[in-house]
Every structure is written in structure tokens, then in C-alpha cells.
PDB file of N, CA and C in Angstrom:
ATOM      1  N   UNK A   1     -48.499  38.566 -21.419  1.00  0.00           N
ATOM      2  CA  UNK A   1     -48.602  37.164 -21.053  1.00  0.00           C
ATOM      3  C   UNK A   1     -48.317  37.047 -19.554  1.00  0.00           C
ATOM      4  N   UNK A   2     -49.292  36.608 -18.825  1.00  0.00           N
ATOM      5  CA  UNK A   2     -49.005  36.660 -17.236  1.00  0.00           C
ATOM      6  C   UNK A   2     -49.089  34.582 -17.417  1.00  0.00           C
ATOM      7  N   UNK A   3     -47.579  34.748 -16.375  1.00  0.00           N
ATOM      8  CA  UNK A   3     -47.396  33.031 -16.809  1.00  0.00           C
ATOM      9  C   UNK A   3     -47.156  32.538 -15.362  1.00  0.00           C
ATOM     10  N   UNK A   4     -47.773  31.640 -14.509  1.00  0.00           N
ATOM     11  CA  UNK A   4     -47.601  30.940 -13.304  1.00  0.00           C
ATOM     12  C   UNK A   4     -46.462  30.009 -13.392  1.00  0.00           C
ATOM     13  N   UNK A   5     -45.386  30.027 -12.544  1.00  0.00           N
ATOM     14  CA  UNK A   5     -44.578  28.979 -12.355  1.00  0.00           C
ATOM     15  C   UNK A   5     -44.947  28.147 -11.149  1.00  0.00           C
ATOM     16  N   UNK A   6     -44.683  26.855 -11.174  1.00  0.00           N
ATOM     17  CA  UNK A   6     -45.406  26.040 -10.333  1.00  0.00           C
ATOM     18  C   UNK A   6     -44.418  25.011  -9.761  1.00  0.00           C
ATOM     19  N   UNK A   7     -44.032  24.636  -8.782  1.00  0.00           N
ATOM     20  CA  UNK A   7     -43.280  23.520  -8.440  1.00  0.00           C
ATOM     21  C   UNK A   7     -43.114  23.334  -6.812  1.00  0.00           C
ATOM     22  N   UNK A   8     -42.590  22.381  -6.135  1.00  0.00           N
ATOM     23  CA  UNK A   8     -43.107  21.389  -5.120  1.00  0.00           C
ATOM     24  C   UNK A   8     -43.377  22.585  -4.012  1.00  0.00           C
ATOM     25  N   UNK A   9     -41.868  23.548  -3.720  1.00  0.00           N
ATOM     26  CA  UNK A   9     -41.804  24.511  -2.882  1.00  0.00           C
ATOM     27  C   UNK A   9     -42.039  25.691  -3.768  1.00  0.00           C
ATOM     28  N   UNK A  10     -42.184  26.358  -4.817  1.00  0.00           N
ATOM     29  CA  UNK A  10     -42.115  27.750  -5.329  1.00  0.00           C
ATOM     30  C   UNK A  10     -40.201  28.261  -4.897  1.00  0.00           C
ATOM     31  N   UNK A  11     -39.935  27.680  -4.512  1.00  0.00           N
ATOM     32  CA  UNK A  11     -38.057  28.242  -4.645  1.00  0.00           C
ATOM     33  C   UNK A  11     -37.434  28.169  -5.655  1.00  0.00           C
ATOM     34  N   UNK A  12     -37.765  26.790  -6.253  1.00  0.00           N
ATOM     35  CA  UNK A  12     -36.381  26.890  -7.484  1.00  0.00           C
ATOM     36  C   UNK A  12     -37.378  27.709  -8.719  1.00  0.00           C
ATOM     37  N   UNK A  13     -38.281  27.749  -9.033  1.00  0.00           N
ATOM     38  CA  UNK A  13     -38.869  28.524 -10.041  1.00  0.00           C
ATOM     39  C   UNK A  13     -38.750  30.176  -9.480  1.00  0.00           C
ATOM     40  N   UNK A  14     -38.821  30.170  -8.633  1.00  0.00           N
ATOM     41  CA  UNK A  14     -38.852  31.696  -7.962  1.00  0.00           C
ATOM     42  C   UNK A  14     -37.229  31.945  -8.914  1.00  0.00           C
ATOM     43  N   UNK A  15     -36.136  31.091  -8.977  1.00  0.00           N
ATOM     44  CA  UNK A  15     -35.192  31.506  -9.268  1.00  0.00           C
ATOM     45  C   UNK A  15     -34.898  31.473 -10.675  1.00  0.00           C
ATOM     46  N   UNK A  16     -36.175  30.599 -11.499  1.00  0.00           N
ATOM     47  CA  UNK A  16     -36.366  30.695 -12.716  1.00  0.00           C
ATOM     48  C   UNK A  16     -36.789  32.137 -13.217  1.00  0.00           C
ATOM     49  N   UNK A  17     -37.683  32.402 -12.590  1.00  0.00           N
ATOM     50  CA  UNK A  17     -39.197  33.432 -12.645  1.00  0.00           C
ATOM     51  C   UNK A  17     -37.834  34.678 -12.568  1.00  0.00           C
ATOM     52  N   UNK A  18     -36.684  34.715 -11.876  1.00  0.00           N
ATOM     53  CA  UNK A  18     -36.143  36.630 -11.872  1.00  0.00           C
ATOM     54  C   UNK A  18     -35.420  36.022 -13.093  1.00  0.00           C
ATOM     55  N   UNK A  19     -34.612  35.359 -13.717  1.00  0.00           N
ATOM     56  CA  UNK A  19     -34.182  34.901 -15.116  1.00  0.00           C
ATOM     57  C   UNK A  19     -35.068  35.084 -16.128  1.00  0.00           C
ATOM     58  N   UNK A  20     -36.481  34.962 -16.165  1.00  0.00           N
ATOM     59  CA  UNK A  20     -37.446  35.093 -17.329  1.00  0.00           C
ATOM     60  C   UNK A  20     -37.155  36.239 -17.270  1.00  0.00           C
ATOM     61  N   UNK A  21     -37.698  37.101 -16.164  1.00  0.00           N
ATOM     62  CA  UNK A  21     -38.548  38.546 -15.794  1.00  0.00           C
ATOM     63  C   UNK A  21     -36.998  39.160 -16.495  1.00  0.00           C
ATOM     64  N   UNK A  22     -35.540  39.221 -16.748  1.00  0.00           N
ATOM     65  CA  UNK A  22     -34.320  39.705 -16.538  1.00  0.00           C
ATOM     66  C   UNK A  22     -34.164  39.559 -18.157  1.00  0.00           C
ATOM     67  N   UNK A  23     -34.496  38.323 -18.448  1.00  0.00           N
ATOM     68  CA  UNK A  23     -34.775  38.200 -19.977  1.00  0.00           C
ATOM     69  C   UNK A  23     -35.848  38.989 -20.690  1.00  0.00           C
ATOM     70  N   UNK A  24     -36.910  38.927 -20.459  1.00  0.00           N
ATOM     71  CA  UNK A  24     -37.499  39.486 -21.035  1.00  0.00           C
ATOM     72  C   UNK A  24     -37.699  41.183 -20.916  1.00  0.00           C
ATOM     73  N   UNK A  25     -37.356  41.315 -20.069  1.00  0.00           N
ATOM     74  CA  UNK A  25     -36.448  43.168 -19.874  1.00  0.00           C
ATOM     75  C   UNK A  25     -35.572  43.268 -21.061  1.00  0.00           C
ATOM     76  N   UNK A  26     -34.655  42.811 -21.335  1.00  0.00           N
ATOM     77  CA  UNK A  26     -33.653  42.549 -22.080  1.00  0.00           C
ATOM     78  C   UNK A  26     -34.152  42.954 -23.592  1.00  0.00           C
ATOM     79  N   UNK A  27     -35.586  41.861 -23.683  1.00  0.00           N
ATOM     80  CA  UNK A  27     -35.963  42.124 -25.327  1.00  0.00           C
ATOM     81  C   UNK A  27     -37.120  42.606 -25.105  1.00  0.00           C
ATOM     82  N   UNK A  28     -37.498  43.516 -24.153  1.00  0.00           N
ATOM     83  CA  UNK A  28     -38.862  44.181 -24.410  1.00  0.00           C
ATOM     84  C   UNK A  28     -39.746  43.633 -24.796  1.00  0.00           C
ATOM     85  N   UNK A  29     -39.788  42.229 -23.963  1.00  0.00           N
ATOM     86  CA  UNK A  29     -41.045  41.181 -24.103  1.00  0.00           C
ATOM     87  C   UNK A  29     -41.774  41.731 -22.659  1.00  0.00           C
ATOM     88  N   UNK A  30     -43.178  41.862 -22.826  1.00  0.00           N
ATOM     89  CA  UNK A  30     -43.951  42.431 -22.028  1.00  0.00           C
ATOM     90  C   UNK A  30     -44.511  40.675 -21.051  1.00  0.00           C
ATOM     91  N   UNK A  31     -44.584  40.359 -20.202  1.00  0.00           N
ATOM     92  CA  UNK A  31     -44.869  39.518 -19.195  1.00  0.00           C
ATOM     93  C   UNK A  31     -44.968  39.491 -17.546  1.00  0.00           C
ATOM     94  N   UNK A  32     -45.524  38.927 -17.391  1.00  0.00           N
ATOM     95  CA  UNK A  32     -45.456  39.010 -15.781  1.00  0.00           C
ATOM     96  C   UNK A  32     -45.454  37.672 -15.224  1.00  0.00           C
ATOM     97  N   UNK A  33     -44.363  36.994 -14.310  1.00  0.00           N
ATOM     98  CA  UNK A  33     -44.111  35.911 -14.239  1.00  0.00           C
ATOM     99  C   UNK A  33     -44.482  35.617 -12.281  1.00  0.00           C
ATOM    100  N   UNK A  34     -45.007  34.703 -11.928  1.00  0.00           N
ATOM    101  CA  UNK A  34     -44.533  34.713 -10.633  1.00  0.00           C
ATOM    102  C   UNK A  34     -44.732  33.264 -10.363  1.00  0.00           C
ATOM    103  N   UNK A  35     -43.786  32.749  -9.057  1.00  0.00           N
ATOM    104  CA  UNK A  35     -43.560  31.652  -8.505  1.00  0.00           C
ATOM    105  C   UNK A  35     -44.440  30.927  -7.658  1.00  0.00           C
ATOM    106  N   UNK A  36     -44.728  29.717  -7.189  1.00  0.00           N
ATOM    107  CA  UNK A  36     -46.055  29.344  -6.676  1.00  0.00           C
ATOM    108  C   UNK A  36     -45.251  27.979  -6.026  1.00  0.00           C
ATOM    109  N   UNK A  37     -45.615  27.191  -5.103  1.00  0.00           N
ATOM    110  CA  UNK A  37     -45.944  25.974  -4.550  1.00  0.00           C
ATOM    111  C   UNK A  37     -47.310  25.108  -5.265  1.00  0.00           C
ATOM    112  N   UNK A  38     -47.685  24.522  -5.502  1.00  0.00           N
ATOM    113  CA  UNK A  38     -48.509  23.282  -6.207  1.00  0.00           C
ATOM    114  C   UNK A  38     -49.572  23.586  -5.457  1.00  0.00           C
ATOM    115  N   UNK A  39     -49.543  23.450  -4.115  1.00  0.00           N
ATOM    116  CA  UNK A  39     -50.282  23.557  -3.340  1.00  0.00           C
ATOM    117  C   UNK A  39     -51.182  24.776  -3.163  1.00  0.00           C
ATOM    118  N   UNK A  40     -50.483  25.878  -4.287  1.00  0.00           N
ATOM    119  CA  UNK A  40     -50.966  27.208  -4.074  1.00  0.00           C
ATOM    120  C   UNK A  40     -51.961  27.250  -5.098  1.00  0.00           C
ATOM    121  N   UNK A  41     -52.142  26.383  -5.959  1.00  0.00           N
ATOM    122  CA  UNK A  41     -52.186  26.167  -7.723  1.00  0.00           C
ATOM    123  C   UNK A  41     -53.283  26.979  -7.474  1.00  0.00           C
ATOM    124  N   UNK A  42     -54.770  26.768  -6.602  1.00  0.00           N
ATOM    125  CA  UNK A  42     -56.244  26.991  -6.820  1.00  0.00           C
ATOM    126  C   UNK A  42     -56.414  28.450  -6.004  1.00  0.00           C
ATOM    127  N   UNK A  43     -55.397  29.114  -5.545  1.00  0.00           N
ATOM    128  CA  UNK A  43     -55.755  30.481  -5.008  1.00  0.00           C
ATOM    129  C   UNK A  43     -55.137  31.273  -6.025  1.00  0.00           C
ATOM    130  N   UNK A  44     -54.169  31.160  -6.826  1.00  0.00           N
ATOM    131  CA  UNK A  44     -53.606  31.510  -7.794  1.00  0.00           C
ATOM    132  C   UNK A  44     -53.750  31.421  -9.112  1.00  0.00           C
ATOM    133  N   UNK A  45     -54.620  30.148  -9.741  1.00  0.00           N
ATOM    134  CA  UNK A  45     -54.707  30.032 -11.334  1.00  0.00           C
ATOM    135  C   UNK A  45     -55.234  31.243 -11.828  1.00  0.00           C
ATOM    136  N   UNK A  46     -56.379  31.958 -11.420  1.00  0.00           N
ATOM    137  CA  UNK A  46     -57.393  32.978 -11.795  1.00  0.00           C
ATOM    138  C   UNK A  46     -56.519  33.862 -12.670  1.00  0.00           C
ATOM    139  N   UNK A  47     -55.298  34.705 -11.597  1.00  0.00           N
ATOM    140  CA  UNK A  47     -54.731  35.806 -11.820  1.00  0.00           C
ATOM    141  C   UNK A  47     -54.000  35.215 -13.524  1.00  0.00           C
ATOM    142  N   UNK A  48     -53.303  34.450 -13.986  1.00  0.00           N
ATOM    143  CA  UNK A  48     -52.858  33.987 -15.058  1.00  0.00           C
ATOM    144  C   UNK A  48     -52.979  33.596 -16.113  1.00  0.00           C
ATOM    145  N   UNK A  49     -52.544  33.225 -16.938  1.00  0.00           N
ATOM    146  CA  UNK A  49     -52.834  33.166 -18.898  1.00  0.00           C
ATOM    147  C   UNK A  49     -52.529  31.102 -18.787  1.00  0.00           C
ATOM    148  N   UNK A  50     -51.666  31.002 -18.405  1.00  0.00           N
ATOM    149  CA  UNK A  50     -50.880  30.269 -18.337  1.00  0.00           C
ATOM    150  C   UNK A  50     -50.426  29.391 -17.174  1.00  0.00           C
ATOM    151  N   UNK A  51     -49.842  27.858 -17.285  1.00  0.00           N
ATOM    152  CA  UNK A  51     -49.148  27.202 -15.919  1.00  0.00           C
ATOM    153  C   UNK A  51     -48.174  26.437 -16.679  1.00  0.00           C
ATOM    154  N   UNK A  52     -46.913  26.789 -16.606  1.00  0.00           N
ATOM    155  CA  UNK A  52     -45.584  25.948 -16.642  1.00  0.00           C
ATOM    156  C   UNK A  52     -45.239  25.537 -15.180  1.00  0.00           C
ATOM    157  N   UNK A  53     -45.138  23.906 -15.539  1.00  0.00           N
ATOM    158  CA  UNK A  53     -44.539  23.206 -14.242  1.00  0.00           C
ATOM    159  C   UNK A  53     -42.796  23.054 -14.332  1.00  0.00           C
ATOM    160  N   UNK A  54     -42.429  22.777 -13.025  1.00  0.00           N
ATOM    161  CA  UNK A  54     -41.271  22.713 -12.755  1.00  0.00           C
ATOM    162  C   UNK A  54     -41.342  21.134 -12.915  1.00  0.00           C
ATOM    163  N   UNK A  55     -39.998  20.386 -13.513  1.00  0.00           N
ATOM    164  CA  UNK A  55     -40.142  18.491 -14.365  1.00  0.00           C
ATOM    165  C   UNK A  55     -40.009  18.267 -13.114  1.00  0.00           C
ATOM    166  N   UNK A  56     -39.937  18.564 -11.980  1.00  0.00           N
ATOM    167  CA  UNK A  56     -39.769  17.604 -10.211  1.00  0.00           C
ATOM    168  C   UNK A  56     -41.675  17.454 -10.279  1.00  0.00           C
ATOM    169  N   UNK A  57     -42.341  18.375 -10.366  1.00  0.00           N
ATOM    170  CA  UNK A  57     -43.690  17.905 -10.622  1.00  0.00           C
ATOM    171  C   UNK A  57     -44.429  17.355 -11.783  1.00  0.00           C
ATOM    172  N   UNK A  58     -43.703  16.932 -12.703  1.00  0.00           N
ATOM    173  CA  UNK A  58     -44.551  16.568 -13.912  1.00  0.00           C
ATOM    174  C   UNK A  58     -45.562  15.626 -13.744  1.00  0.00           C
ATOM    175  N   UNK A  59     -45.700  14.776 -12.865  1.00  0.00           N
ATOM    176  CA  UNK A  59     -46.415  14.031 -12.486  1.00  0.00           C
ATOM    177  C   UNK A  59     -47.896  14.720 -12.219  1.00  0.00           C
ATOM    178  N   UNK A  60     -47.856  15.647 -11.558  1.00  0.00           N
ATOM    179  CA  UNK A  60     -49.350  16.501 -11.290  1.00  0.00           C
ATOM    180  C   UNK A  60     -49.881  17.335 -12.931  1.00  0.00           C
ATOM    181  N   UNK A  61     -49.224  16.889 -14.053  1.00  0.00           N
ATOM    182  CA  UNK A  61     -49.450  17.637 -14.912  1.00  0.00           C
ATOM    183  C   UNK A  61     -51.063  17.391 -15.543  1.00  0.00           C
ATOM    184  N   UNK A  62     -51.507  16.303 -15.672  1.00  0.00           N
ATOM    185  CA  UNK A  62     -52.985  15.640 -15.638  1.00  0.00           C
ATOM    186  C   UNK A  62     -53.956  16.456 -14.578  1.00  0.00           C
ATOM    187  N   UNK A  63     -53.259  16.053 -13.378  1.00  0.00           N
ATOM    188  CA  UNK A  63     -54.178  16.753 -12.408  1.00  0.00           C
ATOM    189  C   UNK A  63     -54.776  18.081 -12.910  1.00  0.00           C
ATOM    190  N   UNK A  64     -53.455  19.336 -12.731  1.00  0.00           N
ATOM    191  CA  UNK A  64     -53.947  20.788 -12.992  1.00  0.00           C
ATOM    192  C   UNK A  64     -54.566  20.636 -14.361  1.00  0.00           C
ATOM    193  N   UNK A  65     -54.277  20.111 -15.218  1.00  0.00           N
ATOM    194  CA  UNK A  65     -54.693  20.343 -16.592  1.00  0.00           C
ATOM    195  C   UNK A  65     -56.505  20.006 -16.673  1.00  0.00           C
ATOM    196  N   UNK A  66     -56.901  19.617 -15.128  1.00  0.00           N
ATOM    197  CA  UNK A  66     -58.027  19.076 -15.307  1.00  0.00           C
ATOM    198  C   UNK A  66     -58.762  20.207 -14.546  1.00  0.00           C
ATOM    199  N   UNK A  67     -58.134  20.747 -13.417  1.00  0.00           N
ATOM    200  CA  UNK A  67     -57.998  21.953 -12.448  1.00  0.00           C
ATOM    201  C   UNK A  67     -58.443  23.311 -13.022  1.00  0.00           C
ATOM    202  N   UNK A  68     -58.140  23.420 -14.521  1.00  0.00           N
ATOM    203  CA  UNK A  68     -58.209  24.912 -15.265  1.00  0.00           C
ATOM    204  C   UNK A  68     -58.368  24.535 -16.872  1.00  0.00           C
ATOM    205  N   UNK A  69     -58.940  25.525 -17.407  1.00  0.00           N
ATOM    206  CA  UNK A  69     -59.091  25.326 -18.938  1.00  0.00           C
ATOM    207  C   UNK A  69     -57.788  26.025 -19.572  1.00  0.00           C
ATOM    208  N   UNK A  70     -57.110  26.627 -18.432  1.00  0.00           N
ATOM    209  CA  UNK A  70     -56.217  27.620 -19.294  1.00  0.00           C
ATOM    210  C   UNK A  70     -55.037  26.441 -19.832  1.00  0.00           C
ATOM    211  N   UNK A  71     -53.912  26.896 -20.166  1.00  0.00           N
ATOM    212  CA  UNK A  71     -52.651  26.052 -20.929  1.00  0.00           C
ATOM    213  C   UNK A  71     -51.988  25.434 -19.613  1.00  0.00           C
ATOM    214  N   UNK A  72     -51.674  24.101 -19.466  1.00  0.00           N
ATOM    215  CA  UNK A  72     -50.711  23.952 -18.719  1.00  0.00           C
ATOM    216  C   UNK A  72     -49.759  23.095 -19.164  1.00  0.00           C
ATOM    217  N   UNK A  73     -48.275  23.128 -19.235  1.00  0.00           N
ATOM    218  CA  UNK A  73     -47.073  22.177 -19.596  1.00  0.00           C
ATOM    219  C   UNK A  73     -46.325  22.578 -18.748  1.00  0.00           C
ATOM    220  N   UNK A  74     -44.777  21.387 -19.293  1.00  0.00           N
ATOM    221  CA  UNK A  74     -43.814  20.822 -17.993  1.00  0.00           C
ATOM    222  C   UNK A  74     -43.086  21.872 -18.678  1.00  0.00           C
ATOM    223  N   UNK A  75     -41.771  22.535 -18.073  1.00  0.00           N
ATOM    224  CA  UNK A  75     -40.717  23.126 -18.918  1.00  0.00           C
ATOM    225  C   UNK A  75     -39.671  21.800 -18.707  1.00  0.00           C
ATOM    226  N   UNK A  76     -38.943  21.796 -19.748  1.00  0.00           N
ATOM    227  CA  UNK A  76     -38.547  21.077 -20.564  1.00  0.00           C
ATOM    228  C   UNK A  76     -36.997  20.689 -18.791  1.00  0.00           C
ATOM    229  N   UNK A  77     -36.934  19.480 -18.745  1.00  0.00           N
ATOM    230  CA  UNK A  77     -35.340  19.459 -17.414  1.00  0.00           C
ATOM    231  C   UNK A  77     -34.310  20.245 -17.787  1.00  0.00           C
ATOM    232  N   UNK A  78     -33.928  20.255 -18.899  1.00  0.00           N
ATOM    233  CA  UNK A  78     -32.547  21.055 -19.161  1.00  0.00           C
ATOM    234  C   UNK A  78     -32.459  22.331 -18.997  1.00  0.00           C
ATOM    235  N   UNK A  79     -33.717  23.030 -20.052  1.00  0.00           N
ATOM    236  CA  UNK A  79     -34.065  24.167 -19.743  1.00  0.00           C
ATOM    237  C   UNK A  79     -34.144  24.871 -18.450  1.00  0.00           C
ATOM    238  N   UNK A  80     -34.695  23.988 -17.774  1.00  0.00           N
ATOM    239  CA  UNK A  80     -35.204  24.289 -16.005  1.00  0.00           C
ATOM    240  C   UNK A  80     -33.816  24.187 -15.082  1.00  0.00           C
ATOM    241  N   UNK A  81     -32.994  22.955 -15.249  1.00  0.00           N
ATOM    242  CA  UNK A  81     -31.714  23.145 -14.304  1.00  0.00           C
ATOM    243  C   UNK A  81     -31.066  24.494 -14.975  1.00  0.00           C
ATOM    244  N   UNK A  82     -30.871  24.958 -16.387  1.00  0.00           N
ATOM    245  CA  UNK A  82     -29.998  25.745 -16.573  1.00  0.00           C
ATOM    246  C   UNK A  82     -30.692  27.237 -16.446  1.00  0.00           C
ATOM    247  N   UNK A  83     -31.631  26.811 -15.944  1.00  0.00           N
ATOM    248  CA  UNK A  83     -32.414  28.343 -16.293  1.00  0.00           C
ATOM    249  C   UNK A  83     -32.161  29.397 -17.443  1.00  0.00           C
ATOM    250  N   UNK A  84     -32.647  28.540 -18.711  1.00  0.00           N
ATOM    251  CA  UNK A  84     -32.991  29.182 -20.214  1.00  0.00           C
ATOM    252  C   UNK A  84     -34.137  29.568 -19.938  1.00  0.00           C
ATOM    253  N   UNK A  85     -34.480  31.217 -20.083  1.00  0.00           N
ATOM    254  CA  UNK A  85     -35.043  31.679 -19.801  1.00  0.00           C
ATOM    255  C   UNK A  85     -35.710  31.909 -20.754  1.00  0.00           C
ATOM    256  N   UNK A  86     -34.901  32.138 -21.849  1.00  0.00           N
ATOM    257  CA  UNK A  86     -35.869  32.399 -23.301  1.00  0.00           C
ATOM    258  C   UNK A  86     -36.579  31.065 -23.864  1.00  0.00           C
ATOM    259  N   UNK A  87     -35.764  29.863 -23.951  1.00  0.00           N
ATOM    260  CA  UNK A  87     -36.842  28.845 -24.441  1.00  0.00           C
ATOM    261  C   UNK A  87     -37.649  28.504 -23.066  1.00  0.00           C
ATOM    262  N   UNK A  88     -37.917  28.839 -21.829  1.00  0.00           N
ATOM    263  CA  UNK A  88     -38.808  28.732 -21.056  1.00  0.00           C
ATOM    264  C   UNK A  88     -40.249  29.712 -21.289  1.00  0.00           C
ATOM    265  N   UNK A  89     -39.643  31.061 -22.033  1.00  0.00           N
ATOM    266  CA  UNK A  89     -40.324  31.563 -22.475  1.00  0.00           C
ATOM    267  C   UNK A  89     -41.418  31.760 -23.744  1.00  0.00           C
ATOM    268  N   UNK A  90     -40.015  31.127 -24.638  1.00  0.00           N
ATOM    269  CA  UNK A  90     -40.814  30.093 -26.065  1.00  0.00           C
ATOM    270  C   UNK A  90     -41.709  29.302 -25.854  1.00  0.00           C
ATOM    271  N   UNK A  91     -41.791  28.290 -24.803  1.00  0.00           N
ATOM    272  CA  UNK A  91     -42.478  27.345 -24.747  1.00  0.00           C
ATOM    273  C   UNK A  91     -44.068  28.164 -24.142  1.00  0.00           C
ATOM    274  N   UNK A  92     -43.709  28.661 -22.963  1.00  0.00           N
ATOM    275  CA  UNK A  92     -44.872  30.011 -22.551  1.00  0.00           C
ATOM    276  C   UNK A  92     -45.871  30.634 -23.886  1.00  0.00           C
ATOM    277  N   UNK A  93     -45.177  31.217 -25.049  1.00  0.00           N
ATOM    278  CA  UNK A  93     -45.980  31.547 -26.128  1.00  0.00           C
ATOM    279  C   UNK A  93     -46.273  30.560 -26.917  1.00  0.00           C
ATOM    280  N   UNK A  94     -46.109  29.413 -26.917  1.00  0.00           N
ATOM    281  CA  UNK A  94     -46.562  28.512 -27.780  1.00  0.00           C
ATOM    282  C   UNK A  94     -47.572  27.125 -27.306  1.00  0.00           C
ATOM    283  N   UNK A  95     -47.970  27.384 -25.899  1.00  0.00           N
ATOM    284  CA  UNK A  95     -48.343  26.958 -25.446  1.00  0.00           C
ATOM    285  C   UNK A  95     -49.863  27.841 -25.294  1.00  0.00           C
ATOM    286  N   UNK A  96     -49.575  29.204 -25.497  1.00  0.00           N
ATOM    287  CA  UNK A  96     -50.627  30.323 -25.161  1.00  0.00           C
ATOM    288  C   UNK A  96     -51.315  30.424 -27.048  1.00  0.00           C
ATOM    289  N   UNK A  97     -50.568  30.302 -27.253  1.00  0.00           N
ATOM    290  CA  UNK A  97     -51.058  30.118 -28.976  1.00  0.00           C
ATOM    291  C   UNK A  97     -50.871  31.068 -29.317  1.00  0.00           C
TER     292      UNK A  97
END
């Protein structure tokens, strides 16, 4: 599962994205996660399965969803301030079907 994180600057997901990548080491979940700016969305969708937004952008969630056929959702605020990496990741496979 190669999964795009997306939000205003790519910083605070960047700090999500080594928490997934650290988690999923952990349980020998195979993924590849990386961090992005919004702005990066259209040089970047290609490479990915997937787009989880950071909730500071939920607002652009219409937009990209119109941007790509692939999956795109918000990760959940709580999840995202605490950096739960595994239900960030739950949501990633269930979103991918």
C-alpha cells in the first residue's frame, strides 16, 4: 500500500508518515508512506494507491477527490494530533478496500 500524506506544509504529516512507517515495521505491514504539501498533490498523486489528508485541510477534500480516481479521506483530528499510527493506518486499508 503506497499511501500519500497531504497537508498545508508537508511537516506535521512528515511527522505522522515516520510514526506509520515505525508502526508498521513493528507488525510487518508492508507500505510506503510519504509526506507532501497540497500544493504538491498533482506532481505526486501518480506514484500512490491512496491520499489521506491532514483535518487542517479537510476543506480541499472535494477538490482532490475530483483531482484523482484513486481513494482520498481526512484522517480522523485525534488520530492526527496524537499520531495513532495504526488507526491512521486502518483507515488507509479501508479506504483502499
Amino acid at each position: 500500500m503506497n499511501i500519500l500524506l497531504v497537508c498545508a506544509g508537508g511537516v506535521s504529516t512528515g511527522i505522522l508518515m515516520k510514526k506509520m512507517m515505525k508502526y508498521a515495521d513493528s507488525k510487518d505491514i508492508q507500505i510506503k508512506v510519504e509526506a507532501h504539501a497540497v500544493q504538491d498533490f498533482d506532481d505526486n498523486i501518480d506514484r500512490f494507491d491512496l491520499v489521506l489528508l491532514g483535518p487542517q485541510i479537510s476543506y480541499k477534500l472535494n477538490e482532490l477527490k475530483d483531482r484523482t480516481a484513486k481513494p482520498v479521506a481526512v484522517i480522523e483530528s485525534m488520530d492526527y494530533a496524537m499520531g495513532n499510527a495504526e488507526n491512521v493506518i486502518k483507515l488507509a486499508a479501508k479506504i483502499q478496500g
